[in-house]
Structure formats: C-alpha cells, structure tokens
N, C-alpha and C. Protein backbone atom coordinates (compact mmCIF):
# COMPACT_ATOMS: atom_id res chain seq x y z
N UNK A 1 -9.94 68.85 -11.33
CA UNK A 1 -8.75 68.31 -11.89
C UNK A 1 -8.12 67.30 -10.95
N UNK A 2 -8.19 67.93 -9.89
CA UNK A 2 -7.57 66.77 -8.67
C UNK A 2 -8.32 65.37 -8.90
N UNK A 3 -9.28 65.24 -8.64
CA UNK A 3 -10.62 64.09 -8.65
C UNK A 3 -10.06 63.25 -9.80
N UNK A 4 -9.71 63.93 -11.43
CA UNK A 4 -8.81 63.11 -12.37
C UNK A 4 -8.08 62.30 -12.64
N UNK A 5 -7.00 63.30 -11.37
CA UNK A 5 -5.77 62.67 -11.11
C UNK A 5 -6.22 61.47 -10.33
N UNK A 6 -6.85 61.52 -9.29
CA UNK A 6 -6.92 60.24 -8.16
C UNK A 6 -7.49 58.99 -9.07
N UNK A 7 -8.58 59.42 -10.08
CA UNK A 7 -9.38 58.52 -10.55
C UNK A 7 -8.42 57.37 -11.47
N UNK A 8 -7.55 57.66 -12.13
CA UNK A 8 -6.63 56.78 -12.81
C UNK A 8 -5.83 55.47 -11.50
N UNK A 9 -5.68 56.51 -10.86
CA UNK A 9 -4.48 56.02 -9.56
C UNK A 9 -5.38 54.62 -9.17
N UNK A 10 -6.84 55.20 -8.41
CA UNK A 10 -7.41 54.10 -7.86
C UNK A 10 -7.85 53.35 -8.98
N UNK A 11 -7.71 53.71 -10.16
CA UNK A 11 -8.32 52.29 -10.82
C UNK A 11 -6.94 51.24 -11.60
N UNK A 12 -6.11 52.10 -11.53
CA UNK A 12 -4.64 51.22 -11.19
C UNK A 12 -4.75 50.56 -9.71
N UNK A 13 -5.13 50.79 -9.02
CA UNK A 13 -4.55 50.04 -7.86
C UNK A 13 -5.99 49.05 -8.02
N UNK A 14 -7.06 49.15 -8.44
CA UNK A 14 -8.23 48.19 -8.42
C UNK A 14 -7.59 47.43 -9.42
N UNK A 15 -6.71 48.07 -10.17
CA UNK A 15 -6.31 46.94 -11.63
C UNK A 15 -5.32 46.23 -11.03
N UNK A 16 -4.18 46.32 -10.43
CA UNK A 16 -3.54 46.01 -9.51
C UNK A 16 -3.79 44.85 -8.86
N UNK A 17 -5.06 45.06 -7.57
CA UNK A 17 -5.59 44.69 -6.90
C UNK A 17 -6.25 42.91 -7.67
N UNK A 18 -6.94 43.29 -8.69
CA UNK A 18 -7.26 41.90 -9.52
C UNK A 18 -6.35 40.98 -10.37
N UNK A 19 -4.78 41.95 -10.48
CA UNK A 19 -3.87 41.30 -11.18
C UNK A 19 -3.12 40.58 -9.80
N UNK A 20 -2.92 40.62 -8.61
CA UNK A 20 -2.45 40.16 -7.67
C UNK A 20 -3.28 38.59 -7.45
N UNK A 21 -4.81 38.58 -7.55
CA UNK A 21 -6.03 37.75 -7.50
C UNK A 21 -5.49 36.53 -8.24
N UNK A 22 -5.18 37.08 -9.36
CA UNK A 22 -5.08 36.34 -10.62
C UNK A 22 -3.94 35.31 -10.98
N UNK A 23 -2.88 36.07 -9.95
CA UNK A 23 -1.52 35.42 -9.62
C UNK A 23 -1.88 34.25 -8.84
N UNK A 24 -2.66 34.60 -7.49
CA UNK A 24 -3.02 34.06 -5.65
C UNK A 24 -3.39 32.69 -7.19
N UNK A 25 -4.75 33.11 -7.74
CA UNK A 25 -4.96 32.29 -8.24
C UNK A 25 -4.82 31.31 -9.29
N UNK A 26 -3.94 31.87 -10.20
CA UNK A 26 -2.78 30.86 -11.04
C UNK A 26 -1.95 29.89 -10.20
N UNK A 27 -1.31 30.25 -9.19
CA UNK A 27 -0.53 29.68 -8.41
C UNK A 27 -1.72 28.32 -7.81
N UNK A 28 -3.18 28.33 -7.01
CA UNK A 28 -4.05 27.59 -6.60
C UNK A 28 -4.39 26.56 -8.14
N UNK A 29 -4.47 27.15 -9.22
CA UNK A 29 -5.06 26.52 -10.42
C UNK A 29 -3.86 25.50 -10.57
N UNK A 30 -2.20 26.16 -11.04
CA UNK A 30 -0.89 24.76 -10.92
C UNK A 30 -0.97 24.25 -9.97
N UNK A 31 -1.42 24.37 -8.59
CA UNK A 31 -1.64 23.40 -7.53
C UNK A 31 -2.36 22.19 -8.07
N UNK A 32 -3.90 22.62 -8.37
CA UNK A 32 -4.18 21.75 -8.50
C UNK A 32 -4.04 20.79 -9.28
N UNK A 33 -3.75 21.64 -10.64
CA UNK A 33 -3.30 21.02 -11.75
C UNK A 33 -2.54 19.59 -11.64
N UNK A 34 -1.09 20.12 -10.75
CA UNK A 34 -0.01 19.20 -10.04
C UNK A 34 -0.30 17.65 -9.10
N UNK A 35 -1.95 18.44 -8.64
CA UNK A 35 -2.37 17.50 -7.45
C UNK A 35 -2.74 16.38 -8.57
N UNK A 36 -3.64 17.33 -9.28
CA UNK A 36 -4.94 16.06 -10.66
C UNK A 36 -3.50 14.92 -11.29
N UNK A 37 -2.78 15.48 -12.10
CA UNK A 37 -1.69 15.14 -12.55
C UNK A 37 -0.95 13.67 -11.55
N UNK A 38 -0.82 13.95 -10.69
CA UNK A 38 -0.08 13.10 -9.37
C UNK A 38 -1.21 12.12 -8.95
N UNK A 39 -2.58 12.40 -9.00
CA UNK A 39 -3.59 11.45 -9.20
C UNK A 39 -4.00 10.60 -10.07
N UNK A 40 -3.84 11.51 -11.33
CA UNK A 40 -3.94 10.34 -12.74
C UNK A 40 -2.68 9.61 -13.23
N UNK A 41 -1.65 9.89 -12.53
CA UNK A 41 -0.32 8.90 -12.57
C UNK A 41 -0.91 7.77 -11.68
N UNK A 42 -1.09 7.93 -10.74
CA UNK A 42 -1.34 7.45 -9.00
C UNK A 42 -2.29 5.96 -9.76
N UNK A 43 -3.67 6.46 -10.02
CA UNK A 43 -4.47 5.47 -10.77
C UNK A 43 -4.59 5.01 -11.86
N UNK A 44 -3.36 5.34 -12.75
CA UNK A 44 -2.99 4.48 -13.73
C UNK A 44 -1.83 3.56 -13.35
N UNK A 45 -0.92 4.04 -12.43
CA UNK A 45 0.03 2.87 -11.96
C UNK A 45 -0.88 1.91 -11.13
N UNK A 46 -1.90 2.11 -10.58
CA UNK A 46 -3.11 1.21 -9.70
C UNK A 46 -3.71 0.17 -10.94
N UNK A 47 -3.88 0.78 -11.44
CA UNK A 47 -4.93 0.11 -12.58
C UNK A 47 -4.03 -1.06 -13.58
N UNK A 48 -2.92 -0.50 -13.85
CA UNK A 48 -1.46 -1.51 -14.10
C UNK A 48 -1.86 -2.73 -13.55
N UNK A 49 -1.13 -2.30 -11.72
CA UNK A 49 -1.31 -3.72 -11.19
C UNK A 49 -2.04 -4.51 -10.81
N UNK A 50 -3.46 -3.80 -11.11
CA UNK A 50 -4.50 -4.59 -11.00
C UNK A 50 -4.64 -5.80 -12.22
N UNK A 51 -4.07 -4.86 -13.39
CA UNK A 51 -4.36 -6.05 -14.83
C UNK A 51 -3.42 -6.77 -14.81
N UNK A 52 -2.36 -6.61 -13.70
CA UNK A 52 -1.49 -7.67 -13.33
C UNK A 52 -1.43 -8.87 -11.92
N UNK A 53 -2.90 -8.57 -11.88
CA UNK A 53 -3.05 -9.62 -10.47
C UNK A 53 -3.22 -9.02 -9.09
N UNK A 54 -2.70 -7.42 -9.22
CA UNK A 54 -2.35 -7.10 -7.53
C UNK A 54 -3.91 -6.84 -7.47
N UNK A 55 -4.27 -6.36 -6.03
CA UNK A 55 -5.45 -5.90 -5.52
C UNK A 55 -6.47 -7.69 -5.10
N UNK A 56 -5.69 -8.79 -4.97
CA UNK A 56 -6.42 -9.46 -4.22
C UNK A 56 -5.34 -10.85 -3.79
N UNK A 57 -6.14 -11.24 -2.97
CA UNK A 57 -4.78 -12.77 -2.71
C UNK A 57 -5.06 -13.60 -3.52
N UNK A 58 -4.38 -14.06 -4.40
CA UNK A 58 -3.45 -14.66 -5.59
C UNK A 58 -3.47 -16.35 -5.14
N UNK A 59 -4.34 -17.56 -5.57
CA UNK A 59 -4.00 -18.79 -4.80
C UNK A 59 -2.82 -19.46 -5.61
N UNK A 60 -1.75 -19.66 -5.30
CA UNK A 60 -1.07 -20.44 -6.37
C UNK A 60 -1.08 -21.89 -6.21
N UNK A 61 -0.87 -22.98 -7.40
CA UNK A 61 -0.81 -23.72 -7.21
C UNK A 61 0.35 -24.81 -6.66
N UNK A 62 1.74 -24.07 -7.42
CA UNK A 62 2.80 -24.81 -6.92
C UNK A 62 4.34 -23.74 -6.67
N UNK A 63 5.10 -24.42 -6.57
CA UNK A 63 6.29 -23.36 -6.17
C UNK A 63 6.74 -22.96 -7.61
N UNK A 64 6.49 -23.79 -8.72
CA UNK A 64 6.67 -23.04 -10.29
C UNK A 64 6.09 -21.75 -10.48
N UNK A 65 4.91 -22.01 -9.83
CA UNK A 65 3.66 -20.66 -9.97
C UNK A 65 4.57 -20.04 -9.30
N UNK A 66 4.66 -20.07 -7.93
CA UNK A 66 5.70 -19.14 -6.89
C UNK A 66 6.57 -18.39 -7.21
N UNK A 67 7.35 -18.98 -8.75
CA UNK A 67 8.94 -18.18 -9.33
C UNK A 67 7.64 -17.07 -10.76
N UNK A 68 6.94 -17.70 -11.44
CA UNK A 68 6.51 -17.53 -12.36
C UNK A 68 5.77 -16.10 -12.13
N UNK A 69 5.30 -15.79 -11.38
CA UNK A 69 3.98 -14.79 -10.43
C UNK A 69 5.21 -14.29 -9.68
N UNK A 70 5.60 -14.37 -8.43
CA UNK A 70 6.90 -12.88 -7.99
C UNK A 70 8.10 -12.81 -8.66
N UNK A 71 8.38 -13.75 -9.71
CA UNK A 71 9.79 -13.05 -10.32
C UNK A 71 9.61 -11.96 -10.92
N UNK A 72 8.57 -11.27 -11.27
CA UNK A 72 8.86 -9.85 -12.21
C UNK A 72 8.21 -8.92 -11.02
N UNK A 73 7.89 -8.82 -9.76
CA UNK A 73 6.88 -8.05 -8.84
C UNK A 73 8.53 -7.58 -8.17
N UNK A 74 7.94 -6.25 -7.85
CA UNK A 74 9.07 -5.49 -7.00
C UNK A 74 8.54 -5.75 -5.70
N UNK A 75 7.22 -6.00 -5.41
CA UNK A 75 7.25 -6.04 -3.83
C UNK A 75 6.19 -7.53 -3.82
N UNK A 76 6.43 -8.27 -3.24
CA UNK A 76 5.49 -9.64 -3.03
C UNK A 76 5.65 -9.98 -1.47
N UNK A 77 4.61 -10.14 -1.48
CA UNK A 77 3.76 -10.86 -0.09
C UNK A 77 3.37 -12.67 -0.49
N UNK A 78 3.98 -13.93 0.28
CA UNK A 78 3.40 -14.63 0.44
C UNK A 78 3.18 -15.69 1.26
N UNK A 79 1.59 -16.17 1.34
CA UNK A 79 1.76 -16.95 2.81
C UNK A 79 1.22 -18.15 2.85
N UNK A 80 2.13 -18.92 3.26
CA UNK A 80 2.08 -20.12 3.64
C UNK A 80 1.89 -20.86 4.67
N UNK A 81 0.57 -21.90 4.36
CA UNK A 81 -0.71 -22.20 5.50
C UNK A 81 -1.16 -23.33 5.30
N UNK A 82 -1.56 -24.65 6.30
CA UNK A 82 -1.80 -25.85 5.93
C UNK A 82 -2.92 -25.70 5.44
N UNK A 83 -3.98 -24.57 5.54
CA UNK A 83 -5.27 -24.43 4.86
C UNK A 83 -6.48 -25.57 5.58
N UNK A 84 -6.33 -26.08 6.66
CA UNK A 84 -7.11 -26.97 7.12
C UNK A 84 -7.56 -26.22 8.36
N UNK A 85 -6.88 -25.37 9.22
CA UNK A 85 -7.67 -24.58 10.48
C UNK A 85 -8.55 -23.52 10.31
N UNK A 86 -9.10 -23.31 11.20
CA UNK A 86 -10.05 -21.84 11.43
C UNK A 86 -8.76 -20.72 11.34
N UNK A 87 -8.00 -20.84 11.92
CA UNK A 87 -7.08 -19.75 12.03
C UNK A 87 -6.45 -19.39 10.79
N UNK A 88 -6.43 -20.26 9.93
CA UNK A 88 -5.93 -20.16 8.22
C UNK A 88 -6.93 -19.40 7.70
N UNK A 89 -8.20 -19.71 7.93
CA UNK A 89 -9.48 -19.43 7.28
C UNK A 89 -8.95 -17.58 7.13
N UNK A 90 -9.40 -17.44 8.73
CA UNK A 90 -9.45 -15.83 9.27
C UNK A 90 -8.08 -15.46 8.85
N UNK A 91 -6.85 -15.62 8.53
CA UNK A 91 -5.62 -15.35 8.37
C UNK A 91 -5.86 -14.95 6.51
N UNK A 92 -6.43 -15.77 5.72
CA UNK A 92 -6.51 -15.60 4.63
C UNK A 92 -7.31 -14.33 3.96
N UNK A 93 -8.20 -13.74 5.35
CA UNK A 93 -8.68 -12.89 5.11
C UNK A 93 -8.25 -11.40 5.27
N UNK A 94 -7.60 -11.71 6.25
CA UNK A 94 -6.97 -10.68 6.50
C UNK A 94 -5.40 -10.13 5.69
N UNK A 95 -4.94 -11.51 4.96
CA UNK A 95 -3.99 -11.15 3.84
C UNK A 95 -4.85 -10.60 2.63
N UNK A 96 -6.23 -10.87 2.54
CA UNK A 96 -7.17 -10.61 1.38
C UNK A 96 -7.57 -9.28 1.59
N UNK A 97 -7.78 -8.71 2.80
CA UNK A 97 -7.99 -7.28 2.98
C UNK A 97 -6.61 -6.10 2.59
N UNK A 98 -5.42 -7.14 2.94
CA UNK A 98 -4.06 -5.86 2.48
C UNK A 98 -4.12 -6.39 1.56
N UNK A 99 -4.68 -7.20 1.04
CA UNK A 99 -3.93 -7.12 -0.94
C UNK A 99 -4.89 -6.26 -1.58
N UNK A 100 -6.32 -5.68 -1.08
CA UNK A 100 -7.48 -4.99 -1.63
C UNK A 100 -6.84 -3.91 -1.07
N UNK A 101 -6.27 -3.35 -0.23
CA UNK A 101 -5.81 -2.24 0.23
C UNK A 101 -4.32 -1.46 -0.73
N UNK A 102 -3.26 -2.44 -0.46
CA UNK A 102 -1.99 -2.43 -1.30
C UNK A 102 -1.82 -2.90 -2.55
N UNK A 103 -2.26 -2.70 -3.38
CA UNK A 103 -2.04 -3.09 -4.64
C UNK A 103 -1.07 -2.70 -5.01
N UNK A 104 -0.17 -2.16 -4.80
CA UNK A 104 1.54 -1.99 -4.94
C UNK A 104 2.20 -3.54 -4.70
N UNK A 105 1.14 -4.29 -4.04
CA UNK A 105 2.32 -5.44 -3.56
C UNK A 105 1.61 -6.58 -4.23
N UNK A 106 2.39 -7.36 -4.62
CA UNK A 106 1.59 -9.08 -5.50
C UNK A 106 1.34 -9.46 -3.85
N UNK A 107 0.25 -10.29 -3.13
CA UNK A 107 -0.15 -11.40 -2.29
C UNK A 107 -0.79 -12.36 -2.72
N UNK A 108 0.30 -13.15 -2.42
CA UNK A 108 0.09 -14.94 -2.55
C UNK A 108 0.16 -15.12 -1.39
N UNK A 109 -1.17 -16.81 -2.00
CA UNK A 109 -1.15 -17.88 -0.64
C UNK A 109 -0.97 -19.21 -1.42
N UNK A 110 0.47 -20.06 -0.93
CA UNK A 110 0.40 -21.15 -1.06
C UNK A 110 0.22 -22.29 0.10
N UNK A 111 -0.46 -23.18 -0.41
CA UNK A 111 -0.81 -24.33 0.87
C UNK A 111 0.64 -25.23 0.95
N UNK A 112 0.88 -25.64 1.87
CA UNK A 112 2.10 -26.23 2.30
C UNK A 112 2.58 -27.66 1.58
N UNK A 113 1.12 -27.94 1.30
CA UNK A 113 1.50 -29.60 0.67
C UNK A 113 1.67 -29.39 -1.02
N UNK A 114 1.46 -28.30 -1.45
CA UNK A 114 1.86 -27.93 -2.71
C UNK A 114 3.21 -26.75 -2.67
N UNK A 115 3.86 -26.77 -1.95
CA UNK A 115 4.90 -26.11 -1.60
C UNK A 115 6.26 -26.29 -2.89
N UNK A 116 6.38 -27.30 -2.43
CA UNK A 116 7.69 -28.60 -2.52
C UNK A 116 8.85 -28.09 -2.25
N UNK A 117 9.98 -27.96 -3.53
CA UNK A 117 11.37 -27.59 -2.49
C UNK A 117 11.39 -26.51 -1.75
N UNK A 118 10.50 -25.34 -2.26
CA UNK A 118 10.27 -24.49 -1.69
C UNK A 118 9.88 -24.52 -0.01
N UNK A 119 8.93 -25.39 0.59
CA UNK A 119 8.83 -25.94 2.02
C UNK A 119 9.96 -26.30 2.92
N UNK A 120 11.12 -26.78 1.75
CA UNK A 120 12.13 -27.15 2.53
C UNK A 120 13.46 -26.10 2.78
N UNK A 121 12.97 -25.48 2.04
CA UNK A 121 14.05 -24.04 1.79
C UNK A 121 13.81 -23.35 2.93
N UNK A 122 12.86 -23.29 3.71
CA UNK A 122 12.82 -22.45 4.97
C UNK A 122 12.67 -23.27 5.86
N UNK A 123 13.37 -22.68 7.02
CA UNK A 123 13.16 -23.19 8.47
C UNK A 123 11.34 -23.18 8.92
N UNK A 124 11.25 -24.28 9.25
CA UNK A 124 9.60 -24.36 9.21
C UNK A 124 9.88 -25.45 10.95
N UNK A 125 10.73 -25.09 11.66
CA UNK A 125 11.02 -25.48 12.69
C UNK A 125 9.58 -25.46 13.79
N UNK A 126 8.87 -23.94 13.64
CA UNK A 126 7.17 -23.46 14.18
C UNK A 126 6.35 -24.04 13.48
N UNK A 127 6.45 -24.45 12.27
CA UNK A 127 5.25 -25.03 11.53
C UNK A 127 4.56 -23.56 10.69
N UNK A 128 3.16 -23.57 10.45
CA UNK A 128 2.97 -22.54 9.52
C UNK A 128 1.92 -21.98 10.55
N UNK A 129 1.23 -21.00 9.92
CA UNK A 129 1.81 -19.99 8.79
C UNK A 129 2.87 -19.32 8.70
N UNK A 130 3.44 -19.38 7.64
CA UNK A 130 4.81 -18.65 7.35
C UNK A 130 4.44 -17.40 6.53
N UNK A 131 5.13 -16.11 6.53
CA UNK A 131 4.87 -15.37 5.90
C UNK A 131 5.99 -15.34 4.87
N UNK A 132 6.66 -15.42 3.41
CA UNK A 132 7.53 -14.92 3.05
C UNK A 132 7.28 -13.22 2.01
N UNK A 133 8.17 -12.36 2.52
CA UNK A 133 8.45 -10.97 2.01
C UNK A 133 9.45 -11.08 0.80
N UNK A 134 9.37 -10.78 -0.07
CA UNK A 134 10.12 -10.66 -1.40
C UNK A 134 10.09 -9.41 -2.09
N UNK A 135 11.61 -9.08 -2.50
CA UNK A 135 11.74 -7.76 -3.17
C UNK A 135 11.98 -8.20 -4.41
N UNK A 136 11.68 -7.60 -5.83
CA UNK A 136 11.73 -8.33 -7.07
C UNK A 136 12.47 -9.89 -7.10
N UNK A 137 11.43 -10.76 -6.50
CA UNK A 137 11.41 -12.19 -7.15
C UNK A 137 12.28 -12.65 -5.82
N UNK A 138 12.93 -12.05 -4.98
CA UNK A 138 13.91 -12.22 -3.86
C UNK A 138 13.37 -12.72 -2.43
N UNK A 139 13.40 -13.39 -1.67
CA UNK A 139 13.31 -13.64 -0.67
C UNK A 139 14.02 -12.88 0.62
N UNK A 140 13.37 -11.90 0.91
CA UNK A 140 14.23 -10.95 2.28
C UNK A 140 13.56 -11.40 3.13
N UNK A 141 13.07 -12.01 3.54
CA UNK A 141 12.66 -12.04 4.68
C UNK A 141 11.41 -13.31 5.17
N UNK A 142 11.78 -13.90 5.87
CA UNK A 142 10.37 -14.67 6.56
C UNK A 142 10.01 -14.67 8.19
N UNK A 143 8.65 -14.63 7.73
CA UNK A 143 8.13 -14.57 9.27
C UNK A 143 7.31 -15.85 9.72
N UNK A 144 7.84 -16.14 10.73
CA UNK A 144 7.25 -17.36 11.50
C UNK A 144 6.12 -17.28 12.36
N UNK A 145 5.44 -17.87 13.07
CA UNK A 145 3.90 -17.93 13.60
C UNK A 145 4.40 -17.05 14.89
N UNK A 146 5.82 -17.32 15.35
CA UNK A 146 6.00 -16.83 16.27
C UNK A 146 5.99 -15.21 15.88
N UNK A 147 6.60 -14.50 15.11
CA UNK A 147 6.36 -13.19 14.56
C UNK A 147 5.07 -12.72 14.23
N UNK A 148 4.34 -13.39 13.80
CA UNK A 148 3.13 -13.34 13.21
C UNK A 148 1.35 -13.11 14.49
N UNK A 149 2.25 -14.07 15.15
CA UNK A 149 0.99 -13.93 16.52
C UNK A 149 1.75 -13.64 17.68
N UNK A 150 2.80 -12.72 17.79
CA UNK A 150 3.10 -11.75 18.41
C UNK A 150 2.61 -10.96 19.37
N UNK A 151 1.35 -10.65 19.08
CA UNK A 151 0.23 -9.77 19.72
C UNK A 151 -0.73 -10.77 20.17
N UNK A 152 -0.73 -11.73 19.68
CA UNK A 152 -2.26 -12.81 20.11
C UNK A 152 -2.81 -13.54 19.25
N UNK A 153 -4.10 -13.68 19.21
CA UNK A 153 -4.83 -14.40 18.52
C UNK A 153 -5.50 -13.41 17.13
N UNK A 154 -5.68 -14.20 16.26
CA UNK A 154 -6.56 -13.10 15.02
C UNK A 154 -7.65 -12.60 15.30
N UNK A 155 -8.07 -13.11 16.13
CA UNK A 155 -9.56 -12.06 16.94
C UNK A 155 -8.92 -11.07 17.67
N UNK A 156 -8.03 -10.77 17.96
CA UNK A 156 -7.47 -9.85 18.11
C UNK A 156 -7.53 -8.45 17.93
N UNK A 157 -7.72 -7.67 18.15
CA UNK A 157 -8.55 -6.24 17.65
C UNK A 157 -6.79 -5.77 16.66
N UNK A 158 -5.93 -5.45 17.40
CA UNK A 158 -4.49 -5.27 17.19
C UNK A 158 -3.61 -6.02 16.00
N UNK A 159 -4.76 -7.17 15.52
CA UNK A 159 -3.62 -8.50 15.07
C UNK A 159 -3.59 -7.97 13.35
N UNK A 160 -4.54 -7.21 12.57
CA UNK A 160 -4.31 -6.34 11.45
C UNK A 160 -3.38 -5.15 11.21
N UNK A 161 -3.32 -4.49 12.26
CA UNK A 161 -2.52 -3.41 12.51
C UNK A 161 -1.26 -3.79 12.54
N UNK A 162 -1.39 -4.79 13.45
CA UNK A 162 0.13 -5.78 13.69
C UNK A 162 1.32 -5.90 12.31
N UNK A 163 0.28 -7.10 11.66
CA UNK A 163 0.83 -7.48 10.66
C UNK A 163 1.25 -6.85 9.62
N UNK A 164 0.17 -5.43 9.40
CA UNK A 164 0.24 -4.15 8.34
C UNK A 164 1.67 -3.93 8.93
N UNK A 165 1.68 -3.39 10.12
CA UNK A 165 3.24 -2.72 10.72
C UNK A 165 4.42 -3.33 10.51
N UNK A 166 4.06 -5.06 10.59
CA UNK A 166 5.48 -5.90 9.87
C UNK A 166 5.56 -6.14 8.64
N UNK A 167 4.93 -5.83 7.51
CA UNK A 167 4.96 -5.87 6.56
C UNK A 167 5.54 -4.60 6.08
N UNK A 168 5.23 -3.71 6.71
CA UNK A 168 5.36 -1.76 6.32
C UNK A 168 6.90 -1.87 6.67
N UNK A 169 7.47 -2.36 7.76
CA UNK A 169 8.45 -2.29 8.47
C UNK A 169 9.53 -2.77 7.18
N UNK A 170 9.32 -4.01 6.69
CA UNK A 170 10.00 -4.61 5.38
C UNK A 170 9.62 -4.44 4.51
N UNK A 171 9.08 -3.44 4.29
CA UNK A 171 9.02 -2.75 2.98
C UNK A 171 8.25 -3.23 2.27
N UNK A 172 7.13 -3.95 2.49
CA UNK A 172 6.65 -4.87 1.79
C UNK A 172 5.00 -4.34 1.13
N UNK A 173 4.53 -3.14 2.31
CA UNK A 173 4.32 -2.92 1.55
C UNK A 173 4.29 -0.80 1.75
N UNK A 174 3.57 -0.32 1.09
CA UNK A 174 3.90 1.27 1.30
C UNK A 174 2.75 1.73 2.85
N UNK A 175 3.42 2.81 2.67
CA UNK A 175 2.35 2.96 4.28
C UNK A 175 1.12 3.64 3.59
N UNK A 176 0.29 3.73 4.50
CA UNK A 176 -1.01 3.09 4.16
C UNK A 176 -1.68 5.14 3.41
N UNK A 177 -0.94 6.09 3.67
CA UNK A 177 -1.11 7.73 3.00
C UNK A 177 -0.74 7.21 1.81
N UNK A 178 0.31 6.32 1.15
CA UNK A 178 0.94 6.89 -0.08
C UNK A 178 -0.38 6.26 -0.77
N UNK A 179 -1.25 5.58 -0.59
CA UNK A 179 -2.30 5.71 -1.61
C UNK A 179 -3.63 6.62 -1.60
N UNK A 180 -3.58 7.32 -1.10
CA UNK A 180 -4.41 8.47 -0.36
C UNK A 180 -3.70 9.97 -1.21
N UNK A 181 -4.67 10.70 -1.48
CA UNK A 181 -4.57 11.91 -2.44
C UNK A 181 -3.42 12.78 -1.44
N UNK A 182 -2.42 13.41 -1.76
CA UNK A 182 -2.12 14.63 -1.08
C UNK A 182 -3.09 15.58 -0.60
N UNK A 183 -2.78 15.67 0.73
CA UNK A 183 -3.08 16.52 1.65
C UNK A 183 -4.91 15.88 2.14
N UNK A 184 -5.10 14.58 2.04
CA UNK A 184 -6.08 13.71 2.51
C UNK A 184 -5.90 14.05 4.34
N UNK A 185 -7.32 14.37 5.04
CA UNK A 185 -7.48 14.75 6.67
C UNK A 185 -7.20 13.07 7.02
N UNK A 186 -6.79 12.29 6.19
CA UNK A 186 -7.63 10.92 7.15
C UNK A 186 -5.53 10.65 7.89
N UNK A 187 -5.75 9.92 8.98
CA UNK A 187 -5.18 10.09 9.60
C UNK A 187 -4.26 8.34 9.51
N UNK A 188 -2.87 8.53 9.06
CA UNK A 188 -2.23 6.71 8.66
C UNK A 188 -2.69 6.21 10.38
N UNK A 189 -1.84 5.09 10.56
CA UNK A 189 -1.61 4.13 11.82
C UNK A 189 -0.70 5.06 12.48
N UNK A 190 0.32 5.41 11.75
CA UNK A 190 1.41 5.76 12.99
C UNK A 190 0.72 7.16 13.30
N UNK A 191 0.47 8.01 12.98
CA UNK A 191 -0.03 9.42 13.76
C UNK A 191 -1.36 8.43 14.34
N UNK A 192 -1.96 7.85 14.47
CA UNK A 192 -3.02 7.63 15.30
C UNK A 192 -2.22 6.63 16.56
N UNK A 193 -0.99 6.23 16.77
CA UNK A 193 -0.48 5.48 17.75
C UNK A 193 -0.47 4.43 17.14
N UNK A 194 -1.05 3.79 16.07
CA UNK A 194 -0.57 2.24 16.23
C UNK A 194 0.21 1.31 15.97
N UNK A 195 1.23 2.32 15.33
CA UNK A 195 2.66 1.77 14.27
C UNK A 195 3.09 0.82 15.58
C-alpha cells in the first residue's frame, strides 16, 4: 500500500518536473520568436532602403539632384571631391564601403564643378574633400580635409575606422551592432578600442 502511495507522488513530481521544462522552454521559444520577429522587421526596413538607393554611393549630378535625393532621407552622407586625384579615387571607396555597410544612411558623391550654389554655401577655405552630414534634407554638419585626414593619409590602416567614428559621432550613421542580430559574439569598434 505504501509503494501506491509514493507511486502517484513521484509521477506528480516527474509530471511536475516536465511541466517546469515546458515553461524553461516556452519562455526560450518567445525568445526566439521576439529575436526572428526583430529580424524580419530589421530586413525589411533594409530592403526599403535599398529600393530607395541606400546600400551604395549614389553619383549625383547636380545640387538639384542634391535637394531631390536627401530631402526625404533622415540620415545622408555626402561628399564632395574634385574627382581628378588618386586620393578621391581611394576616398570614394571607402565612402562606397560605408554605404554597403549602412544602409540606414543615403551616400552621395558630388564632384565640385557640378556643385553650383551649393559650392558656395560652404566654407571651402581647405579645398575638398568636403564631407557634408545631413539630418532629414538638413545640413548639420561639414567636415573639411582637415577633419577628414586627421589621422593621415587613406593608406592609412586607421583612416576607415576614423571616418566611421566621425560619422557615428554625428549621427550619421548607426554604430556598426545595430545591424547585427541581437546577442551577435562579433565585437563593434568601440569594445575592440577603436572608437
């Protein structure tokens, strides 16, 4: 009779035991659920701005293009370059690598002699490349050659990191996790030192 009694008990507590499992693991299943969810938002807002131009550097032709292309963008990148040096060359590439990276942000490159009033609207006292930062259609900010080669030359091991960091700094564009899945091992700039 005893043996009876126990036998219910332990198979309550084995029943128990798998209803606790079931919780651990409901709770892991809305995780992920939450994660998938936050991913298929993630790459449909990606995929947006891709059918809107973002994800590469953008050549425009004139400063019309300039209002026409960042007046509706919440975050724009653009840079302005006589387009005749080596250093433009390698500079264009490296704006071509954060616009394949950030697709949150429109990057344009306009050449200087297709500028027009726009050329004269900024202090171009250094000459170019100029960087201008824009928050929907706005001009916050420009950076001069002197900001820009800061660190050195574009062979520069530092001179990508650089520019990512002044761009991140003005918001221009997101740091480099928010496009990276939650809870991704890979490690941004600033925990690796290079912010």
């Amino acid at each position: 009779m005893e043996s009876s009694v126990r036998m219910p008990t332990a198979d309550l507590a084995a029943a128990l035991e798998v209803s606790d499992q079931r919780l651990v693991g409901d709770d892991d299943v809305d995780e992920l659920d939450r994660l998938r969810a936050g991913r298929v938002a993630q790459l449909k807002q990606e995929q947006t701005w891709r059918h809107s131009g973002h994800g590469s550097l953008r050549e425009l032709a004139d400063e019309v293009e300039f209002l026409d292309v960042l007046q509706p963008r919440e975050r724009g990148v653009v840079l302005i370059s006589d387009g005749a040096s080596d250093r433009c060359t390698q500079l264009l590439e490296v704006f071509e690598g954060l616009a394949q990276k950030h697709v949150e942000t429109q990057f344009c490159h306009l050449e200087l002699e297709n500028a027009g009033l726009l050329a004269h609207a900024v202090d171009l006292d250094e000459g170019v490349p100029v960087v201008f930062v824009l928050k929907h259609g706005q001009v916050i900010k420009s950076l001069s050659p002197s900001q820009l080669f800061q660190l050195g030359a574009i062979s520069s091991p530092k001179f990508r990191q650089h520019i990512g960091s002044l761009l991140r700094n003005l918001g221009a564009i997101g740091s480099d996790d928010a496009l990276k899945v939650e809870g991704s091992d890979s490690e941004s700039d600033d925990e690796r030192g290079l912010h």
